[in-house]
C-alpha atoms as a PDB file:
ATOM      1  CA  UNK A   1     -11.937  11.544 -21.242  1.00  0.00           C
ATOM      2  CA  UNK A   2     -11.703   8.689 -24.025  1.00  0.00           C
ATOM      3  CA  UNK A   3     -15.214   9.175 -24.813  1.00  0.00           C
ATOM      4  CA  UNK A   4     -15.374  12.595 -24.837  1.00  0.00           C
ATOM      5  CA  UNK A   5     -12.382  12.429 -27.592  1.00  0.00           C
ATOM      6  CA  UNK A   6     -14.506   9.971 -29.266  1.00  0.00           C
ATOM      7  CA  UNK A   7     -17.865  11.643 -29.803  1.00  0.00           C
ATOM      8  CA  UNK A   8     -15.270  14.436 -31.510  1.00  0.00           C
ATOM      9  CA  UNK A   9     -13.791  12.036 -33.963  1.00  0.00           C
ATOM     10  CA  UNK A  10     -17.043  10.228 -34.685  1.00  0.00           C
ATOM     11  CA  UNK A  11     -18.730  11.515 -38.275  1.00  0.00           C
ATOM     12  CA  UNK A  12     -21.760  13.950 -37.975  1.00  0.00           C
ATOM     13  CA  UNK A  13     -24.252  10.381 -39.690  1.00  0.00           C
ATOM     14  CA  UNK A  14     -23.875   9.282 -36.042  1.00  0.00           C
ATOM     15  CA  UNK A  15     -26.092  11.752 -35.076  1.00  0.00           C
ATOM     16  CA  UNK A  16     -23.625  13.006 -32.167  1.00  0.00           C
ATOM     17  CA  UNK A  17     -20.038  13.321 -33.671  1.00  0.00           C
ATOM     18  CA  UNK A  18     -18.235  16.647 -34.561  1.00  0.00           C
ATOM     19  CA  UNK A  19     -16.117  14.936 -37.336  1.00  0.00           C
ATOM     20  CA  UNK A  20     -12.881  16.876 -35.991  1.00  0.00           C
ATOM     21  CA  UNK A  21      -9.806  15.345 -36.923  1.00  0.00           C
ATOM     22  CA  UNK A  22      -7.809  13.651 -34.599  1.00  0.00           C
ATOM     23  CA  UNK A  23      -5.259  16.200 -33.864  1.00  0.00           C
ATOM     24  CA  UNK A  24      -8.055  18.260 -32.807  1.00  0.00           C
ATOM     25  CA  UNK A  25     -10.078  16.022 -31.434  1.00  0.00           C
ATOM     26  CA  UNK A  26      -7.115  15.472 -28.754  1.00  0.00           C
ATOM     27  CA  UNK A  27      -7.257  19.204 -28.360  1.00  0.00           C
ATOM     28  CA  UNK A  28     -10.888  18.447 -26.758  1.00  0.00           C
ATOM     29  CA  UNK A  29      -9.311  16.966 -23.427  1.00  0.00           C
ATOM     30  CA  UNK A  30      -6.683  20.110 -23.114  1.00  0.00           C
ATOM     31  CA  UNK A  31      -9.816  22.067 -20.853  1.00  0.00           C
ATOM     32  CA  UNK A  32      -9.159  19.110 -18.702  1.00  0.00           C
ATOM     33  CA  UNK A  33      -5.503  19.772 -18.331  1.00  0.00           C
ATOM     34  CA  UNK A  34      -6.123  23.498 -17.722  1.00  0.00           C
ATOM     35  CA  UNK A  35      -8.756  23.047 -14.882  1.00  0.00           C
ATOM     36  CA  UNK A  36      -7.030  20.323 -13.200  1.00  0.00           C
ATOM     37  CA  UNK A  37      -3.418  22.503 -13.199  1.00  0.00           C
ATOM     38  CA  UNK A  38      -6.007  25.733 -12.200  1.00  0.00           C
ATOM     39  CA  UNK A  39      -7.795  24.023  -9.417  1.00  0.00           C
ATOM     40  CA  UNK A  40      -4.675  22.176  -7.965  1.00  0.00           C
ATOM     41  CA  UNK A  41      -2.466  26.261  -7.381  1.00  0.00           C
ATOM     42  CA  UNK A  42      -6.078  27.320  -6.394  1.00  0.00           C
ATOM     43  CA  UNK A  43      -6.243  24.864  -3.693  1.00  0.00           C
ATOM     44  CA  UNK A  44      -3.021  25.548  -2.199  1.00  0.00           C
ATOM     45  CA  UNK A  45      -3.818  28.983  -1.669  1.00  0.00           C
ATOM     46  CA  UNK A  46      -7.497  28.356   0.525  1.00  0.00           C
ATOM     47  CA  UNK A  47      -5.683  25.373   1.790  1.00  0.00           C
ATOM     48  CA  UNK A  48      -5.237  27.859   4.878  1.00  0.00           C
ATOM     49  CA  UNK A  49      -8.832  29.439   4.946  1.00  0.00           C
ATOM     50  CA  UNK A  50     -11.060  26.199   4.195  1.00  0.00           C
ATOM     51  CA  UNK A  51     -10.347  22.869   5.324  1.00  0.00           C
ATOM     52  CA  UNK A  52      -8.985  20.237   3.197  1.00  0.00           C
ATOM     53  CA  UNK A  53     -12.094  18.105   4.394  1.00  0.00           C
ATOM     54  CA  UNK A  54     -14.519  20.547   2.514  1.00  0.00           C
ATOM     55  CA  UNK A  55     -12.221  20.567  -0.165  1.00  0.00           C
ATOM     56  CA  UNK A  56     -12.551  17.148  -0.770  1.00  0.00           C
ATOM     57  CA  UNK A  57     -16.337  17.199  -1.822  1.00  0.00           C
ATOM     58  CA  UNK A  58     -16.139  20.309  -3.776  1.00  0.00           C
ATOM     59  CA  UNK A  59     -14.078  18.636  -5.962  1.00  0.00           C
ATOM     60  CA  UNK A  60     -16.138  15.558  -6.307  1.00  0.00           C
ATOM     61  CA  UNK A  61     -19.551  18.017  -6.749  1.00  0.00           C
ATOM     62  CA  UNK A  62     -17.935  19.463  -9.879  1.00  0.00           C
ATOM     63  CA  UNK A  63     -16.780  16.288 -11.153  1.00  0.00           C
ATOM     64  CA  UNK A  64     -20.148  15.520 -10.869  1.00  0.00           C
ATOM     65  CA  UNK A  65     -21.911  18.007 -12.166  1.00  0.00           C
ATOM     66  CA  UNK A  66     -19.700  18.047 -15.378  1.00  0.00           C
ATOM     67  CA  UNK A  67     -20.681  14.308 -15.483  1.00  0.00           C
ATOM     68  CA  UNK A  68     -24.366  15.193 -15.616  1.00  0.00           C
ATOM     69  CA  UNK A  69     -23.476  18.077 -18.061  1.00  0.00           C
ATOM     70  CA  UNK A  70     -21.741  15.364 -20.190  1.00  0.00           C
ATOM     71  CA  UNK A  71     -24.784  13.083 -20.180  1.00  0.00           C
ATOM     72  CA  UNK A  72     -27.195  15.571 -21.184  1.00  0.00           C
ATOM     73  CA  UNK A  73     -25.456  17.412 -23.459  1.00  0.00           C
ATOM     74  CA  UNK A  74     -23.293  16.495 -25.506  1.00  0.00           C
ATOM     75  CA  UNK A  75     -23.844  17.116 -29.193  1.00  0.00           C
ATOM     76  CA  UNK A  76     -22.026  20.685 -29.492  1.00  0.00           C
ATOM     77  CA  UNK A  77     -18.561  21.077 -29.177  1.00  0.00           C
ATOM     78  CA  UNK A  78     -18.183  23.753 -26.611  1.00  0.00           C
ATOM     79  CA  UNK A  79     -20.676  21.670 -24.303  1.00  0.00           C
ATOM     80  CA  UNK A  80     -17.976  19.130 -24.511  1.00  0.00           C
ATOM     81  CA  UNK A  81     -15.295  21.774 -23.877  1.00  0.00           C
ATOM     82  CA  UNK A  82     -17.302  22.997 -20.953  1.00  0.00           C
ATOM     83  CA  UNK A  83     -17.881  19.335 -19.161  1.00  0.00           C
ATOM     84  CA  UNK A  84     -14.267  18.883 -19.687  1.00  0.00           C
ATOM     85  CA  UNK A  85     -13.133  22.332 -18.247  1.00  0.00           C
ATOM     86  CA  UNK A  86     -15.417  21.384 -14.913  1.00  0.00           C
ATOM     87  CA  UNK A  87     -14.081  17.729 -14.784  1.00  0.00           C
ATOM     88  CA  UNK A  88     -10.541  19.470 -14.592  1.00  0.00           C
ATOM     89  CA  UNK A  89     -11.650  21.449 -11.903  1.00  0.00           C
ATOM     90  CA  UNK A  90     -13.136  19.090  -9.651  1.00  0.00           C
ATOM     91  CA  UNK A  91     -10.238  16.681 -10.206  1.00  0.00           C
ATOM     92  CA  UNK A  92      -8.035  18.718  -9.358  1.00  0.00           C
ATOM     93  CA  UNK A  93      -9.511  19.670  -6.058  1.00  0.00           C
ATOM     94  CA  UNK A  94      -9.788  16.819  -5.151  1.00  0.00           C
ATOM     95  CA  UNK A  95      -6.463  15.132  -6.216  1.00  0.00           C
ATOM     96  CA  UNK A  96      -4.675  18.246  -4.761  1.00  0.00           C
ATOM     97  CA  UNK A  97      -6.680  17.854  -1.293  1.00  0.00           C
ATOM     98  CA  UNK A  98      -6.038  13.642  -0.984  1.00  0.00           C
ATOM     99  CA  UNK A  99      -2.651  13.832  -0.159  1.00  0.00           C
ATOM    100  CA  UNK A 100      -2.923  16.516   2.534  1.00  0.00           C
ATOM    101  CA  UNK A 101      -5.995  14.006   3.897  1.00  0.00           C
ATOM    102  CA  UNK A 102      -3.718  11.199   3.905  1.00  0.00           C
ATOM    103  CA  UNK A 103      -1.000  12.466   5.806  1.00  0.00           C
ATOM    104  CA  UNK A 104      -3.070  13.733   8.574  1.00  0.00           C
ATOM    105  CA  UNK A 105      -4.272  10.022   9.000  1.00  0.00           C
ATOM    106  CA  UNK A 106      -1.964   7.661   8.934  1.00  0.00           C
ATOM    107  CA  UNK A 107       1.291   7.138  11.013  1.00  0.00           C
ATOM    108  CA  UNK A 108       4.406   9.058   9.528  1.00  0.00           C
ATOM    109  CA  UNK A 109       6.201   5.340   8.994  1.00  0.00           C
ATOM    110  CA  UNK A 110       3.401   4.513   6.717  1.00  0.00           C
ATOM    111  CA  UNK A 111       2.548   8.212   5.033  1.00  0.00           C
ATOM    112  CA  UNK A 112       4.724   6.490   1.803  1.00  0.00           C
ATOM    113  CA  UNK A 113       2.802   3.585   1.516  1.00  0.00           C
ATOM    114  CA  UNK A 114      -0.344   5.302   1.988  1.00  0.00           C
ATOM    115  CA  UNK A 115      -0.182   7.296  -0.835  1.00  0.00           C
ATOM    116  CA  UNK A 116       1.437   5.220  -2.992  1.00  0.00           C
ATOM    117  CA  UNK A 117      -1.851   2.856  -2.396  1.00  0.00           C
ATOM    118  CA  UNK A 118      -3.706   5.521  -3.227  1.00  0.00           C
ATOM    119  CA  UNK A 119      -2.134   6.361  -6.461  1.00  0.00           C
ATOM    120  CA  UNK A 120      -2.913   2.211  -7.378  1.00  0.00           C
ATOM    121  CA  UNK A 121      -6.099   2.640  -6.748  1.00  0.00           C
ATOM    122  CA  UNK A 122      -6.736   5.570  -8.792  1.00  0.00           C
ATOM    123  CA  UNK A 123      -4.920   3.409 -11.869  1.00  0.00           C
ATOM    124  CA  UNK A 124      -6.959   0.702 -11.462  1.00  0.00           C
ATOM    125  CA  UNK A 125     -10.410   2.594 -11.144  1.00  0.00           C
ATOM    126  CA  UNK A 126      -9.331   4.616 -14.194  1.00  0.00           C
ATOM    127  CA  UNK A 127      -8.387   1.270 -15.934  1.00  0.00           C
ATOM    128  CA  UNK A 128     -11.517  -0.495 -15.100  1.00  0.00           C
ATOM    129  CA  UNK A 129     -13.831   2.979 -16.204  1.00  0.00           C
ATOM    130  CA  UNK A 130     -12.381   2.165 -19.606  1.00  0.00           C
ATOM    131  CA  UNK A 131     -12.914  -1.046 -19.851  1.00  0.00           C
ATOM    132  CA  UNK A 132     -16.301  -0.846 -18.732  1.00  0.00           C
ATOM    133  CA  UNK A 133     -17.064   2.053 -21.534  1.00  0.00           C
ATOM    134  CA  UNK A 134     -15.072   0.050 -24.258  1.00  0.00           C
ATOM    135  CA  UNK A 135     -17.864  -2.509 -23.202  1.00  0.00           C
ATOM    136  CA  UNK A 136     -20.770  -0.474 -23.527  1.00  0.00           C
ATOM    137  CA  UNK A 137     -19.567   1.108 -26.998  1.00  0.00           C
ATOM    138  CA  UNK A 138     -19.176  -2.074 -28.274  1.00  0.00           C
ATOM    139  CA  UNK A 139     -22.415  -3.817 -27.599  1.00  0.00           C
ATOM    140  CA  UNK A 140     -23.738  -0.381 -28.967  1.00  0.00           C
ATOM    141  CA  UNK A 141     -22.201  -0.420 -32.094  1.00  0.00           C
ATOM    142  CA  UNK A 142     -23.664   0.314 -35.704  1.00  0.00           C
ATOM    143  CA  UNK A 143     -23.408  -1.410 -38.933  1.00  0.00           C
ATOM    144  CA  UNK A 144     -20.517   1.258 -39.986  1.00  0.00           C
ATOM    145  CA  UNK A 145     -18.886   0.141 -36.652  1.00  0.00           C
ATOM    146  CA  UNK A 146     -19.324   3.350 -34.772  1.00  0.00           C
ATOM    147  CA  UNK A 147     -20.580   3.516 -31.396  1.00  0.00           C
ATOM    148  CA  UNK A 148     -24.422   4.222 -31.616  1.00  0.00           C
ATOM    149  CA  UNK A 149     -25.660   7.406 -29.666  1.00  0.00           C
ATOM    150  CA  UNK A 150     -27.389   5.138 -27.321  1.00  0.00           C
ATOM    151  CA  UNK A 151     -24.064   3.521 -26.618  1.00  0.00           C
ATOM    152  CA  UNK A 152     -22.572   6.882 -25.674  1.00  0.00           C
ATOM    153  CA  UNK A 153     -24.873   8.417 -23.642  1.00  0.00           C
ATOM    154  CA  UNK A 154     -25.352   5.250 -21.808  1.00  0.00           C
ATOM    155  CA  UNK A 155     -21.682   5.406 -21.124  1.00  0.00           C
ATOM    156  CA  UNK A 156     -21.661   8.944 -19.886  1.00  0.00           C
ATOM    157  CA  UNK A 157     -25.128   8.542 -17.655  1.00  0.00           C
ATOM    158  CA  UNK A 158     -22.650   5.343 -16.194  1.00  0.00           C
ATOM    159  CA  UNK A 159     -19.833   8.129 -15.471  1.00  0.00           C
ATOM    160  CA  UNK A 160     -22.563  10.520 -13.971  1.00  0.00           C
ATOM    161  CA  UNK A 161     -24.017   8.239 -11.819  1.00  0.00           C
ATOM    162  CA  UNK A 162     -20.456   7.128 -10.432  1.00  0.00           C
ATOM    163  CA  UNK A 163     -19.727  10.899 -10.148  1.00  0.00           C
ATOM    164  CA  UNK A 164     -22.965  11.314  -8.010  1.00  0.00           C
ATOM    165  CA  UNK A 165     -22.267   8.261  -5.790  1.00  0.00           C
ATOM    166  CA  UNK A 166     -19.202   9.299  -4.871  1.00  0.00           C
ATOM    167  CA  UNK A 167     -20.529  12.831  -4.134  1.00  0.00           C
ATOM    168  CA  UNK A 168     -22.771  11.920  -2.079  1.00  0.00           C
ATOM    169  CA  UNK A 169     -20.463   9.769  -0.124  1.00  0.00           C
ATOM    170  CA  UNK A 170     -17.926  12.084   0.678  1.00  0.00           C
ATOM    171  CA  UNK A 171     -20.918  14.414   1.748  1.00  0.00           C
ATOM    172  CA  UNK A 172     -22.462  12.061   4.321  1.00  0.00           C
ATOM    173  CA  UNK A 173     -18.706  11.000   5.819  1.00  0.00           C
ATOM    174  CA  UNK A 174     -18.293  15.317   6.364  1.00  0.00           C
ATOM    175  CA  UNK A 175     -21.819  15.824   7.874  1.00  0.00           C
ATOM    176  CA  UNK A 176     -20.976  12.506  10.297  1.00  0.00           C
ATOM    177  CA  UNK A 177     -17.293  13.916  10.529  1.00  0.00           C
ATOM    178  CA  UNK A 178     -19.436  17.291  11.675  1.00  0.00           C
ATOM    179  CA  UNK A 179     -21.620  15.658  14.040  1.00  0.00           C
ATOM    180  CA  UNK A 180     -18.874  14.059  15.491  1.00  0.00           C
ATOM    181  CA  UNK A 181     -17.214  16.811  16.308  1.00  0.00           C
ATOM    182  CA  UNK A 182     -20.030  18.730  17.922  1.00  0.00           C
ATOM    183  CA  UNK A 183     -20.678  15.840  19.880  1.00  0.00           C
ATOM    184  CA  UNK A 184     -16.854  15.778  21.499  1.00  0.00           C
ATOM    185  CA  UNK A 185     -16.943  19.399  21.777  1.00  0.00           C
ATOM    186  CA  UNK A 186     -20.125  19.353  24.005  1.00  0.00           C
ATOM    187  CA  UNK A 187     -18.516  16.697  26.012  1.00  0.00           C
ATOM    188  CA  UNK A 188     -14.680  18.031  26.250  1.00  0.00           C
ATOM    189  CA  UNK A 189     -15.341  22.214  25.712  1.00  0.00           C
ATOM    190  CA  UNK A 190     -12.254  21.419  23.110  1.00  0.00           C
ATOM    191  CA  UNK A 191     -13.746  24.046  19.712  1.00  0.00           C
ATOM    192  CA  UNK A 192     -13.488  21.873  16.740  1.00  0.00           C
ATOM    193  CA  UNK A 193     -10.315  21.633  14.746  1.00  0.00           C
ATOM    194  CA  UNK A 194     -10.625  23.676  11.228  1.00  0.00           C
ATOM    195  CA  UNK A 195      -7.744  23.410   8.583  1.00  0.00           C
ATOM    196  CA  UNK A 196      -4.931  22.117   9.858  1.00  0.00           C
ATOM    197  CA  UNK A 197      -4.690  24.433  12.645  1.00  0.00           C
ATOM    198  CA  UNK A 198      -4.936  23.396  16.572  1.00  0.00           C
ATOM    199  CA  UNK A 199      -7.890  23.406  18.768  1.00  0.00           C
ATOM    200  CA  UNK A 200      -8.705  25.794  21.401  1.00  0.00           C
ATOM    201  CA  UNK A 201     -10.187  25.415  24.864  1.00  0.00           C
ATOM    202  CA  UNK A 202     -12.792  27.483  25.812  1.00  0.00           C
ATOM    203  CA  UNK A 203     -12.128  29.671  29.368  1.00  0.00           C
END
């Protein structure tokens, strides 16, 4: 988000800035907002029609795939608009499906502590993604003290690739959720449970 707002401000001599001025340039995260508000009524309505596991990945695919987008584009504005837009969808997918996650869990007497933890640890991982790109820019910094375009895609490629990671992690923990299933079904004749809803025994 920071350094999407940044490649807007930065002049067009940096080879990758859209010169906007900063009023508009905070305009550039406002896609965000949208998807994220978008996503989040979207998944409450195929809450009860897909489960809140699949959900989960979705979510962390887009995010993904606008980090990619981000990396490898990034010079025009509505490419910036676009990764932005996609970010906001993913995120909100996913942020809308955690809670629901949680509370199917963890114990009811510890459903508030749960998700407060999970709130701190979004803070802190947003926290240290800054830092860690405030790094970057500034080792890749010009003479006119503006981050180089090195410095920026390298931070984005570092985004991506943390995108990707966590795709992929939340892909292999619902294919071993999967297999896990199957497996107990073959041994109980107890159908898998879907969204939310209880499991039936075959007859």
């Amino acid at each position: 988000m920071s350094v999407s707002s940044l490649v807007a401000q930065a002049p067009t001599s940096t080879g990758y800035g859209m010169a906007l001025p900063v009023l508009w340039a905070g305009f550039v995260i406002f896609p965000l907002s949208v998807g994220s508000f978008s996503a989040n009524r979207l998944v409450r309505k195929l809450s009860h029609r897909i489960a809140l596991a699949t959900l989960l990945p979705v979510g962390a695919g887009l995010m993904a795939v606008a980090g990619c987008l981000l990396w490898l584009f990034h010079a025009q504005l509505w490419e910036i608009l676009l990764g932005m837009l996609l970010f906001g969808w993913g995120m909100g997918a996913a942020y809308a499906a955690m809670p629901a996650l949680i509370a199917r869990s963890v114990a009811a007497e510890e459903l508030g502590s749960s998700v407060s933890f999970n709130q701190v640890l979004r803070t802190i991982g947003s926290s240290f993604g800054t830092a860690v790109s405030a790094a970057i820019i500034a080792a890749n910094s010009t003479s006119e003290l503006h981050a180089s375009n090195a410095g920026i895609t390298e931070t984005f490629a570092l985004g991506a690739a943390l995108c990707l990671a966590v795709c992929a992690a939340l892909l292999i923990n619902a294919l071993r959720g999967r297999l896990q299933q199957r497996k107990n079904h073959g041994r109980t004749g107890v159908e898998p449970r879907e969204s939310g809803g209880e499991p039936s025994t075959k007859v």
